[in-house]
C-alpha atoms as a PDB file:
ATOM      1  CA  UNK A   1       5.677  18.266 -56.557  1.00  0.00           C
ATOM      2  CA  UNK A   2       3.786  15.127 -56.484  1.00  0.00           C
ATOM      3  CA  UNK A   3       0.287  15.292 -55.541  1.00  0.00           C
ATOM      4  CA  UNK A   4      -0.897  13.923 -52.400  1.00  0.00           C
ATOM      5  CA  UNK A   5      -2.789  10.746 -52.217  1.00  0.00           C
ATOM      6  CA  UNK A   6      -5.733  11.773 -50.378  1.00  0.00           C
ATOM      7  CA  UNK A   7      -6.757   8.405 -49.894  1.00  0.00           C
ATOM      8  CA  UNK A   8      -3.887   6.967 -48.108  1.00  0.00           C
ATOM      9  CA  UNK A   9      -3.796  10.392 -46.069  1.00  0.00           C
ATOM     10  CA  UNK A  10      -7.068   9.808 -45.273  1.00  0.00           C
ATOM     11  CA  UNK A  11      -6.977   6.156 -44.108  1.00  0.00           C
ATOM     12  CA  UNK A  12      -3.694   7.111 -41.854  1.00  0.00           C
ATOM     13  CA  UNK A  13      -5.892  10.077 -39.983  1.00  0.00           C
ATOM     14  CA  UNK A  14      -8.434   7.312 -39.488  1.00  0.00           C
ATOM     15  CA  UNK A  15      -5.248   5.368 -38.002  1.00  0.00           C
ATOM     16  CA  UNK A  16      -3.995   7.920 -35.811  1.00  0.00           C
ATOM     17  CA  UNK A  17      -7.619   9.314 -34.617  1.00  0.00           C
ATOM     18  CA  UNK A  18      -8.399   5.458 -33.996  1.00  0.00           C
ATOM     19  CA  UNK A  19      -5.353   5.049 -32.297  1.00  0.00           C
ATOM     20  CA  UNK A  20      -5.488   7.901 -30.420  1.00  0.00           C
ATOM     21  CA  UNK A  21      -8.870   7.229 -28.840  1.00  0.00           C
ATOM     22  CA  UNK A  22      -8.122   3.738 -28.066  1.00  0.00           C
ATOM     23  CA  UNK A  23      -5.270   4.813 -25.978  1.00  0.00           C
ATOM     24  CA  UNK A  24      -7.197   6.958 -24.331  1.00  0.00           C
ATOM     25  CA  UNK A  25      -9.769   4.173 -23.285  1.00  0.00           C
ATOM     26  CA  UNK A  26      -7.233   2.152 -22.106  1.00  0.00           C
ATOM     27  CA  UNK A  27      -5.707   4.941 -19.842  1.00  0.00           C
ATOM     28  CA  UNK A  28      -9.498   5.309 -18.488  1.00  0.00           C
ATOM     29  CA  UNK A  29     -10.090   1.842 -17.998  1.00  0.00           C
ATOM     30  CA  UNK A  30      -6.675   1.312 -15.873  1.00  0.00           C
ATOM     31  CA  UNK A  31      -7.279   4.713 -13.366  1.00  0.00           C
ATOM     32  CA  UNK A  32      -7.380   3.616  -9.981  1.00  0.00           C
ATOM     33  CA  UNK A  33     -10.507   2.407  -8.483  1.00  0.00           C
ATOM     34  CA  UNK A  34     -12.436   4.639  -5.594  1.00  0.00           C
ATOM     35  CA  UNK A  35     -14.554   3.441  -2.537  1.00  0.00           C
ATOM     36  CA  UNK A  36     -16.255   5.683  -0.380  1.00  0.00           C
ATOM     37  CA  UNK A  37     -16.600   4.434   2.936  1.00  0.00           C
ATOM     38  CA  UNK A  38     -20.046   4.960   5.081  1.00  0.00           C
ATOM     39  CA  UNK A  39     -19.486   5.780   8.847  1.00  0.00           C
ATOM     40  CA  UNK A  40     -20.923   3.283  11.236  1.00  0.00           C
ATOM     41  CA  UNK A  41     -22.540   4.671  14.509  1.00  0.00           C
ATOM     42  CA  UNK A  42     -21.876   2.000  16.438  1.00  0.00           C
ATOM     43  CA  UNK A  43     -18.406  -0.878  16.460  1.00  0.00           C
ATOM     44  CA  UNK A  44     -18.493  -3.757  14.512  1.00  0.00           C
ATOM     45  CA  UNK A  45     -18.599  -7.096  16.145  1.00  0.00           C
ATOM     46  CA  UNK A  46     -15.595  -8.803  14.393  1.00  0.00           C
ATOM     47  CA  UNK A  47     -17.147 -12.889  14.033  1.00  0.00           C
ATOM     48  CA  UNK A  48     -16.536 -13.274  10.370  1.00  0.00           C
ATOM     49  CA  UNK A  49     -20.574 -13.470  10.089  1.00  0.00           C
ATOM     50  CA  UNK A  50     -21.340  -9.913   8.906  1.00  0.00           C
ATOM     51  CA  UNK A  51     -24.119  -8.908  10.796  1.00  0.00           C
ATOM     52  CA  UNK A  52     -26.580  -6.071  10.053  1.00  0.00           C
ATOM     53  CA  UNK A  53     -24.446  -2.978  10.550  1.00  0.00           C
ATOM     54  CA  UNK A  54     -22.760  -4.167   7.183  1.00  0.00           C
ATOM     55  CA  UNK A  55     -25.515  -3.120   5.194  1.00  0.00           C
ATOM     56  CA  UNK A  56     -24.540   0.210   5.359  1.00  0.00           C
ATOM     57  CA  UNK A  57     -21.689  -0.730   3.387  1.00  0.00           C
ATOM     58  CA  UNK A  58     -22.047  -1.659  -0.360  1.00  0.00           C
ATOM     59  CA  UNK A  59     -19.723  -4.277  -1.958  1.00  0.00           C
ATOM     60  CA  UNK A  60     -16.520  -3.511  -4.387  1.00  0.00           C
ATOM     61  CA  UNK A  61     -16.527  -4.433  -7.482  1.00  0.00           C
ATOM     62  CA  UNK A  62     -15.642  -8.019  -8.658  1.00  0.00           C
ATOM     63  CA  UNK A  63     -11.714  -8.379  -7.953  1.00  0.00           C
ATOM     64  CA  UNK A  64     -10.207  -8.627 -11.294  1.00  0.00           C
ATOM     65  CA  UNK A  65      -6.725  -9.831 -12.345  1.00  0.00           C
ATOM     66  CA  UNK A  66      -3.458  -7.708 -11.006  1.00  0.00           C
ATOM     67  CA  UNK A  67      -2.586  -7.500 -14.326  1.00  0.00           C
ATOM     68  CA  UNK A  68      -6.084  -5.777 -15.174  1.00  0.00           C
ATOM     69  CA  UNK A  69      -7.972  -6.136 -18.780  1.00  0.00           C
ATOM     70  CA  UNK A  70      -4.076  -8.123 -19.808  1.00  0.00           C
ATOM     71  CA  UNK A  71      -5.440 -11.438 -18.355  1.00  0.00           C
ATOM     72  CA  UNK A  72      -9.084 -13.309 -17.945  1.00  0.00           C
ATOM     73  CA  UNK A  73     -11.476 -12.632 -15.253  1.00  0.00           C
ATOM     74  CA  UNK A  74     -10.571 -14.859 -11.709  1.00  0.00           C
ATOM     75  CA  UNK A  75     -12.022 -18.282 -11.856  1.00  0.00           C
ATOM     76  CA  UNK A  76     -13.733 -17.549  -7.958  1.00  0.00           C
ATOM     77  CA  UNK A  77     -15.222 -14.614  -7.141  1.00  0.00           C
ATOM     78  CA  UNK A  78     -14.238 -11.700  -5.009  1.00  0.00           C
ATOM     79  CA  UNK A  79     -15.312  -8.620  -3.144  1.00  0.00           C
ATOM     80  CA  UNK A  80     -14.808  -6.434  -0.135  1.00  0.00           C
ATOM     81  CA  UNK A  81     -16.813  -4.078   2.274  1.00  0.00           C
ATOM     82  CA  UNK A  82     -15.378  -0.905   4.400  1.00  0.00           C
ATOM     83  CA  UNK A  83     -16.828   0.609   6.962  1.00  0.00           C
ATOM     84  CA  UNK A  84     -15.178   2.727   9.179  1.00  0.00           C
ATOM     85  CA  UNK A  85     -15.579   4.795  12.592  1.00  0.00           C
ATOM     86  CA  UNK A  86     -13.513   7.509  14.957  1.00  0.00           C
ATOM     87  CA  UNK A  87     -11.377   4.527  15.957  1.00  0.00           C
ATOM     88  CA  UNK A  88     -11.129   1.517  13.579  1.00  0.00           C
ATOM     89  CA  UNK A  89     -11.092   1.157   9.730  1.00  0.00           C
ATOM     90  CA  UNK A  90     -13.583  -2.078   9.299  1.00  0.00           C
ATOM     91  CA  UNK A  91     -12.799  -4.676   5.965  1.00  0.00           C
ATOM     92  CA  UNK A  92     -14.706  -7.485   5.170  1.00  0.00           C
ATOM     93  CA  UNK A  93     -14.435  -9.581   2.038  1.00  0.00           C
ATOM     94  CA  UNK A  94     -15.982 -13.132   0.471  1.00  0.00           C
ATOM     95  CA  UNK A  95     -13.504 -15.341  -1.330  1.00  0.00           C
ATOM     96  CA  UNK A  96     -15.700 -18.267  -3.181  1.00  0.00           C
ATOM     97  CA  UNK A  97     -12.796 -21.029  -2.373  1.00  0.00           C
ATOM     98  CA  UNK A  98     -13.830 -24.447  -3.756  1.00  0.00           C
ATOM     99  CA  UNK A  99     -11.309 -25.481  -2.088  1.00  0.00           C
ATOM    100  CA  UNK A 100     -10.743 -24.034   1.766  1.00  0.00           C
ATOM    101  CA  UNK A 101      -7.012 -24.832   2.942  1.00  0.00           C
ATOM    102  CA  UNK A 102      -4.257 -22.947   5.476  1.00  0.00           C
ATOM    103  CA  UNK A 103      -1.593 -24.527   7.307  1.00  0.00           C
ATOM    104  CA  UNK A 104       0.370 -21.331   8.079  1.00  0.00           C
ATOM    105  CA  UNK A 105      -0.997 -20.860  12.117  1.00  0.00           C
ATOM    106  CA  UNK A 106       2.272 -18.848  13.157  1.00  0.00           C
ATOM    107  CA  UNK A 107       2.326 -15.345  13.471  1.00  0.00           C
ATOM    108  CA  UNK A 108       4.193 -13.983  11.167  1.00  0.00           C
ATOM    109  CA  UNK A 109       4.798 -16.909   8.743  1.00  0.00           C
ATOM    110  CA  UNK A 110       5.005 -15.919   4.930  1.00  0.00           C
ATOM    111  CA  UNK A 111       1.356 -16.786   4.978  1.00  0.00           C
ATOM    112  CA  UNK A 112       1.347 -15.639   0.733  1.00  0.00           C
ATOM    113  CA  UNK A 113       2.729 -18.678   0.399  1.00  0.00           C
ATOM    114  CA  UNK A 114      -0.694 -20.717   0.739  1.00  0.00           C
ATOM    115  CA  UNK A 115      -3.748 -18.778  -0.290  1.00  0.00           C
ATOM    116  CA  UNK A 116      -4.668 -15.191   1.624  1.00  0.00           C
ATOM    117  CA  UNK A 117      -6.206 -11.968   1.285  1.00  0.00           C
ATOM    118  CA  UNK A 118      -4.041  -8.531   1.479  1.00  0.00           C
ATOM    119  CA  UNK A 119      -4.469  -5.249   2.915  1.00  0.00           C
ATOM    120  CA  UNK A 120      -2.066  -2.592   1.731  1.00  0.00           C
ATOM    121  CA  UNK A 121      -2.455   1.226   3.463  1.00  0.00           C
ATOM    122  CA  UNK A 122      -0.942   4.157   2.463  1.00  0.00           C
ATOM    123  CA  UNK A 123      -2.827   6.913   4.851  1.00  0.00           C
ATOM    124  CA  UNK A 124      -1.501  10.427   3.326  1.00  0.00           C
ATOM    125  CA  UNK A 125      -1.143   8.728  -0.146  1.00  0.00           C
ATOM    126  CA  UNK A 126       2.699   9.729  -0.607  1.00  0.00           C
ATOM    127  CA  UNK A 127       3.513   6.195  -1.322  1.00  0.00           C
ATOM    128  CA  UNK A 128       5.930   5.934   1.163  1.00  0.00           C
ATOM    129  CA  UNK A 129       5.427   4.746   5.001  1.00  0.00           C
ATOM    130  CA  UNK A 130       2.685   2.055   4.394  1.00  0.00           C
ATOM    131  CA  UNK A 131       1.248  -1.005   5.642  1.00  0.00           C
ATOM    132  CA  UNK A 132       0.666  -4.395   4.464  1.00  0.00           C
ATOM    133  CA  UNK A 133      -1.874  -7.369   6.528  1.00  0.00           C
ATOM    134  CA  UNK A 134      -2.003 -10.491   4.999  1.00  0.00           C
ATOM    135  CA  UNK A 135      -4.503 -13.101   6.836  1.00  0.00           C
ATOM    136  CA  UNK A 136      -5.293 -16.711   5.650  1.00  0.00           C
ATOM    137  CA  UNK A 137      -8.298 -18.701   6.033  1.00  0.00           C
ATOM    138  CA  UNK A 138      -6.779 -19.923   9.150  1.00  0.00           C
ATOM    139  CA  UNK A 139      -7.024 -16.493  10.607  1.00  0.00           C
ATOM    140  CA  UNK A 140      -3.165 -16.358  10.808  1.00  0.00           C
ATOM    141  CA  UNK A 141      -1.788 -13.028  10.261  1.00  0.00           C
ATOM    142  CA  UNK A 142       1.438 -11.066   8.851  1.00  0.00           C
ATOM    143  CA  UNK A 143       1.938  -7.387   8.990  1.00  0.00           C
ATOM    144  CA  UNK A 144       4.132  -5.078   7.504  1.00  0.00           C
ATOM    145  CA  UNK A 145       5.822  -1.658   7.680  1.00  0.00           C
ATOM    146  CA  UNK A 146       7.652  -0.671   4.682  1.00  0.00           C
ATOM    147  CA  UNK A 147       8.842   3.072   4.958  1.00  0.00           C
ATOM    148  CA  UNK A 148       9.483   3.225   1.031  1.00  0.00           C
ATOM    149  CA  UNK A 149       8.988   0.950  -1.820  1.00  0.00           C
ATOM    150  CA  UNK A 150      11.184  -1.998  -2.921  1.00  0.00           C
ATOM    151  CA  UNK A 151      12.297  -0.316  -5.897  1.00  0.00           C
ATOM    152  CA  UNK A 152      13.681   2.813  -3.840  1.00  0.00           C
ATOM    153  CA  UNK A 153      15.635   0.389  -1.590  1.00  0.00           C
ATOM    154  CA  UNK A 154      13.022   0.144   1.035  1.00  0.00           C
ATOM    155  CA  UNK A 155      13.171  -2.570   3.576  1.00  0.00           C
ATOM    156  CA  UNK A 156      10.357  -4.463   5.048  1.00  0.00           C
ATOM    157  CA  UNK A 157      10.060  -4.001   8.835  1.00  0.00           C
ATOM    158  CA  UNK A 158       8.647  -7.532  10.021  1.00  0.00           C
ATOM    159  CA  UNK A 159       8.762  -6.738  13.801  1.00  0.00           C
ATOM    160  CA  UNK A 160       6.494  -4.167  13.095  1.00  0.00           C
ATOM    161  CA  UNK A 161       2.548  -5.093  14.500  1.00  0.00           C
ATOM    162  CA  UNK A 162      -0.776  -3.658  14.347  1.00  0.00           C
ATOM    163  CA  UNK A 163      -1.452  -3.119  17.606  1.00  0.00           C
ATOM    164  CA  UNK A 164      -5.186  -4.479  18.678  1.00  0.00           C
ATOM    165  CA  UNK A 165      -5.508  -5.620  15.568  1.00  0.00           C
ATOM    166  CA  UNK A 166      -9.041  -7.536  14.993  1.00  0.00           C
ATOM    167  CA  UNK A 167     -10.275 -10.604  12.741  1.00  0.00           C
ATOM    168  CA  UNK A 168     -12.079 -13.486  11.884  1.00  0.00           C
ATOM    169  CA  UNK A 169     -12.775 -15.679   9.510  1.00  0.00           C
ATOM    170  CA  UNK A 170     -15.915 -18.177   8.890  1.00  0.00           C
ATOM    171  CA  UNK A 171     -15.939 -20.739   6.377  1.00  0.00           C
ATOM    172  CA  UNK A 172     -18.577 -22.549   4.550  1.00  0.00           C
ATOM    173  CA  UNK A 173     -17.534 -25.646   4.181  1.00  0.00           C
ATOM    174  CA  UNK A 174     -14.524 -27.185   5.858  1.00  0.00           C
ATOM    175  CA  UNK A 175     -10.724 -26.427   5.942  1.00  0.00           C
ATOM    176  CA  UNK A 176      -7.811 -28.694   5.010  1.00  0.00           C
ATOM    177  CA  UNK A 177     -10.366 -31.528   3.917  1.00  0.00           C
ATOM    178  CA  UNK A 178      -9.393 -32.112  -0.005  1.00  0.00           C
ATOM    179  CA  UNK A 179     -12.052 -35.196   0.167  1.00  0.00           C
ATOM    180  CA  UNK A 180     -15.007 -32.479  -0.194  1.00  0.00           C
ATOM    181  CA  UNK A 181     -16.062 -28.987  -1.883  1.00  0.00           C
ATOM    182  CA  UNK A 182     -16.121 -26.032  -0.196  1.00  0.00           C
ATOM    183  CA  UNK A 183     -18.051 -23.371  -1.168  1.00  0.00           C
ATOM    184  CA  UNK A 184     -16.882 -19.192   0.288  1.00  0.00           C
ATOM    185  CA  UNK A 185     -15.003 -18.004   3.440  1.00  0.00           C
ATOM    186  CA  UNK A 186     -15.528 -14.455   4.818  1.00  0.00           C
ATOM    187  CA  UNK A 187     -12.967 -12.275   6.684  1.00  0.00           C
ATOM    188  CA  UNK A 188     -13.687  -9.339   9.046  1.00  0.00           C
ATOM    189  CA  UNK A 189     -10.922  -7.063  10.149  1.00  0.00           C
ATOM    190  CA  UNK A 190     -11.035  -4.010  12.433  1.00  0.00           C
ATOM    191  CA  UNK A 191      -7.766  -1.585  12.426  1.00  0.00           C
ATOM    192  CA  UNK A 192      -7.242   1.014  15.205  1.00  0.00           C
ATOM    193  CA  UNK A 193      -6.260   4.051  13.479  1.00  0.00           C
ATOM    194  CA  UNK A 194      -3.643   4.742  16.035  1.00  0.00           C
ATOM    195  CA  UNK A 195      -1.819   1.585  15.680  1.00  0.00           C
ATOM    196  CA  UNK A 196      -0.943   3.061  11.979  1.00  0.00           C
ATOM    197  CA  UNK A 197       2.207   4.706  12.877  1.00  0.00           C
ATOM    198  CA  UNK A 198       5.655   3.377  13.112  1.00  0.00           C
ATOM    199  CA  UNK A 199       8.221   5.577  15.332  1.00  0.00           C
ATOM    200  CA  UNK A 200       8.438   9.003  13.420  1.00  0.00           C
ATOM    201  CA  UNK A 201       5.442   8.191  11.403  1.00  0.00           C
ATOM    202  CA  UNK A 202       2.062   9.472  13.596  1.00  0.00           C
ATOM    203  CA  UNK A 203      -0.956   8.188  12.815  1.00  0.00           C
ATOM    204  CA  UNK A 204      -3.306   9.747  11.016  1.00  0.00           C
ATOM    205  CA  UNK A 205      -6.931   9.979  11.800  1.00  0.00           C
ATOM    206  CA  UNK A 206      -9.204  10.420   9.236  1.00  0.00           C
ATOM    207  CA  UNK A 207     -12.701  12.703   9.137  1.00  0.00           C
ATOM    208  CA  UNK A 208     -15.221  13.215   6.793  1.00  0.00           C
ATOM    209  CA  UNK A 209     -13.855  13.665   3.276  1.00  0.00           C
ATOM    210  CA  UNK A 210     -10.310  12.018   4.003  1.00  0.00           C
ATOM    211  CA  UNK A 211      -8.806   9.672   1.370  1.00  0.00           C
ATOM    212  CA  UNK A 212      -6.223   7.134   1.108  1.00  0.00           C
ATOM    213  CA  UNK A 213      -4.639   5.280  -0.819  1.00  0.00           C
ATOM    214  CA  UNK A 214      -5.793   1.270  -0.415  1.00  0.00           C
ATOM    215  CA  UNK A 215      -6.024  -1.994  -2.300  1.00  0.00           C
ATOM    216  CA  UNK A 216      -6.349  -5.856  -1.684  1.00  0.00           C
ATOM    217  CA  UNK A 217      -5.356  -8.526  -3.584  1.00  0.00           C
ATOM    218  CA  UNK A 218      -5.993 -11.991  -3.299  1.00  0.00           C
ATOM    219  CA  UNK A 219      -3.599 -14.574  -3.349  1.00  0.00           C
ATOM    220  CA  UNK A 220      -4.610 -17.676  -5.132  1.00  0.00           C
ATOM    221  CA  UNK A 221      -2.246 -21.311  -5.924  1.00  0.00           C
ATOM    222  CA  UNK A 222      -3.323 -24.359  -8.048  1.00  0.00           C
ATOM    223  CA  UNK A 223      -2.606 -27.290  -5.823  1.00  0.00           C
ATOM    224  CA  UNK A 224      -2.682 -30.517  -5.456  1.00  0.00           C
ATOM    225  CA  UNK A 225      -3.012 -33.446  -2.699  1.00  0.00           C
ATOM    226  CA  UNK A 226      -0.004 -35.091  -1.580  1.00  0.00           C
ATOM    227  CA  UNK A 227       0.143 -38.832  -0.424  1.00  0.00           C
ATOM    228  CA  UNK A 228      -0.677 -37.725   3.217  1.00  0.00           C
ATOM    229  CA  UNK A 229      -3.927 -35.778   1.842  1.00  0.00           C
ATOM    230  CA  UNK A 230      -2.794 -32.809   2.222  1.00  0.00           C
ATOM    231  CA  UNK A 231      -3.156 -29.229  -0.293  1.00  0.00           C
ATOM    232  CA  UNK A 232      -0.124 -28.592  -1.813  1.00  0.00           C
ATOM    233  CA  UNK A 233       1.311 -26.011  -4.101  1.00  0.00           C
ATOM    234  CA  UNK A 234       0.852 -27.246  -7.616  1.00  0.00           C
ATOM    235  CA  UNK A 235       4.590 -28.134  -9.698  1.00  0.00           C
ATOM    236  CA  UNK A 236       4.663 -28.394 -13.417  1.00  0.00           C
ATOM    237  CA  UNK A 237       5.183 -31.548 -14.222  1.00  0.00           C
ATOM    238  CA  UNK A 238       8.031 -30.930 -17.143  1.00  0.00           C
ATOM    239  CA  UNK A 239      10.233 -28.420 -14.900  1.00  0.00           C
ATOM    240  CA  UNK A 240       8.957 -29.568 -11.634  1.00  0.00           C
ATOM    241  CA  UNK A 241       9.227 -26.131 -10.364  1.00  0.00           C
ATOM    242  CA  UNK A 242       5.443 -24.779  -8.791  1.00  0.00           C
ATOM    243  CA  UNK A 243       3.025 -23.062 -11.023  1.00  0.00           C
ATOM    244  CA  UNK A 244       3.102 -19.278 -10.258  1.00  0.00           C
ATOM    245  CA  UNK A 245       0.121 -17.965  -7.893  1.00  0.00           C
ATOM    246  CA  UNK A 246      -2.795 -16.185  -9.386  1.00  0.00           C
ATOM    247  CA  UNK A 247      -2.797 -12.655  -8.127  1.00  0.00           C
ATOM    248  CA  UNK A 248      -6.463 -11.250  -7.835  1.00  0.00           C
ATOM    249  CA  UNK A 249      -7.105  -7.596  -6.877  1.00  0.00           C
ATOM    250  CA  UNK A 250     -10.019  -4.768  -6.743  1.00  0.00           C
ATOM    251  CA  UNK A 251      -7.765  -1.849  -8.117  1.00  0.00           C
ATOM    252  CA  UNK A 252      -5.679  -3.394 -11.133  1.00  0.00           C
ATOM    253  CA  UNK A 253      -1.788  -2.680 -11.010  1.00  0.00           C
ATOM    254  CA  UNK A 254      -1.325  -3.155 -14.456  1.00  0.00           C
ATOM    255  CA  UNK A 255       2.081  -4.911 -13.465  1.00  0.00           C
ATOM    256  CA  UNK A 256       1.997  -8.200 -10.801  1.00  0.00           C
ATOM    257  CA  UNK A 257       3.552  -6.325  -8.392  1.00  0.00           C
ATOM    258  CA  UNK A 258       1.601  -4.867  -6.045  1.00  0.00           C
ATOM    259  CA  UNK A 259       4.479  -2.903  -3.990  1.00  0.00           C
ATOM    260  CA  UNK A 260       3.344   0.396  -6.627  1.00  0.00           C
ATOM    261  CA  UNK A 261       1.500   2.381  -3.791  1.00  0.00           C
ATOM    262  CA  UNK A 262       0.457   5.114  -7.021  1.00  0.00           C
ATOM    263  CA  UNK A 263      -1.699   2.283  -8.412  1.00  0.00           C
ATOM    264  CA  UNK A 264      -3.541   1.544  -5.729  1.00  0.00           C
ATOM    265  CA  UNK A 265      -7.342   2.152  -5.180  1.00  0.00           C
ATOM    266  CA  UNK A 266      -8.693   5.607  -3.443  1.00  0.00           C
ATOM    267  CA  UNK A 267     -10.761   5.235   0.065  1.00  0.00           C
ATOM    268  CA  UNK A 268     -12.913   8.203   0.914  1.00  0.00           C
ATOM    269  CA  UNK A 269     -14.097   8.618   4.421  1.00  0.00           C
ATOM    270  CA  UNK A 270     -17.918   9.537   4.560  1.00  0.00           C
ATOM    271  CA  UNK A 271     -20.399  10.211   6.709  1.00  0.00           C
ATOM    272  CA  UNK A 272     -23.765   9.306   6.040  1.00  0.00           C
ATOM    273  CA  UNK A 273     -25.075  12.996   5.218  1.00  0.00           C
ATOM    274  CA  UNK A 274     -21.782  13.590   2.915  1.00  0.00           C
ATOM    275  CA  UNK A 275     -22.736  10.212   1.102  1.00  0.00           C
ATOM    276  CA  UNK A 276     -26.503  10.710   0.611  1.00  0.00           C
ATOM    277  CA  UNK A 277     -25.536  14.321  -1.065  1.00  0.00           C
ATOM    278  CA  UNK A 278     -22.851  12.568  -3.190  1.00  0.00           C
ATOM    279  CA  UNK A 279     -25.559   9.761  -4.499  1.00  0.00           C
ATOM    280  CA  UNK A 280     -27.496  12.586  -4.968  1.00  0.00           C
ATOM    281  CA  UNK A 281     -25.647  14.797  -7.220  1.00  0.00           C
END
């Protein structure tokens, strides 16, 4: 029998072991993200200003790409607050926006087709029966109810509202002008817990030490400025056909879609005692 060469056998150990723990880096670096959530004693007053009671909140981390560590860093920054009390879940989030523009003022309209930001809910986590909010920086809104995902055959239901919904949007700088920079624009949003149901689905209310499932994503185009001087969606100018959105999120899919409920980001409800022993530990 012919004797082993050790060094080969050696180098391809190296090659496996390497291998091995590089996977197993990646599969760390792509685990959902978690927030935990600070109780507020008192409602927020929904202005898109973000006045003191925010501070109780701390800030995500930097939205990345929805593709994750696959793609660079967003070109404009990012990041989102929660809050939440016995009645309303509270979001806020800064987009830096050099340019500030939203056309969409119907309720309802496809408002992802010019640049938004997107809530997506999934209360028990079973990723089925969630929600979706998309607002621009027009403060237009369209909500959601899908009762299972795309790629089970789900269907979204458009009629669907959330009931008492809540926002507002300020903007530094100034909308639908391409002659200037802008430079951020900052959302609020309050959701009544209740109105997070949908016929046979009850709403769930959550206490101290509840989680969900959660994300946002930002949606981002290239554009340009027609004859009229107006934004529009940016075309390449071999094919002619528009340049595909950016797609910029806090928990990374991994994949650009972000109708994969099990990739999404993990809210936990605290209180403030719950949350000091957590920092704590």
């Amino acid at each position: 029998m012919k004797k082993p060469d050790f060094k080969t056998l050696n180098l391809l150990i190296l090659f496996v072991t390497f291998g091995a723990l590089k996977s197993g880096l990646a599969q760390t670096e792509t685990l959902p993200r978690k927030y935990i959530s600070n109780k507020t004693d008192k409602p927020i007053r929904i202005d898109g200003k973000l006045e003191s009671a925010w501070k109780k909140a701390v800030w995500t981390e930097r939205f990345v790409d929805i593709e994750g560590d696959k793609k660079p860093l967003p070109y404009q920054h990012t990041q989102a607050k929660i809050l939440w009390d016995d009645t309303h879940l509270y979001i806020a989030a800064l987009m830096e926006e050099e340019h500030i523009w939203a056309y969409q003022t119907k309720k309802d309209q496809i408002v992802y087709l010019e640049n938004d930001f997107e809530v997506f809910i999934d209360p028990d986590g079973d990723t089925e029966n969630y929600y979706e909010l998309e607002i621009n920086a027009a403060n237009n809104t369209f909500d959601l109810f899908l009762p299972k995902t795309y790629k089970k055959g789900g269907r979204a239901q458009l009629k669907w509202n959330i009931q008492d919904l809540q926002s507002a949007v300020s903007v530094d700088g100034t909308i639908n002008n391409a002659k200037d920079k802008d430079k951020r624009w900052i959302l609020e949003i309050a959701i009544p817990f209740k109105s997070l149901s949908h016929e046979n689905v009850a709403a769930i209310i959550p206490t101290a030490g509840s989680e969900w499932r959660i994300n946002f994503s930002r949606v981002n185009w290239q554009h340009d400025v027609n004859e009229e001087g107006k934004y529009v969606r940016k075309r390449n100018a071999e094919t002619g056909k528009r340049l595909p959105e950016y797609n910029w999120v806090w928990s990374p899919q991994g994949i650009i879609n972000m109708h994969f409920p099990e990739h999404w980001g993990y809210l936990e409800f605290a209180d403030q005692k719950s949350a000091k022993r957590k920092t704590s530990n």
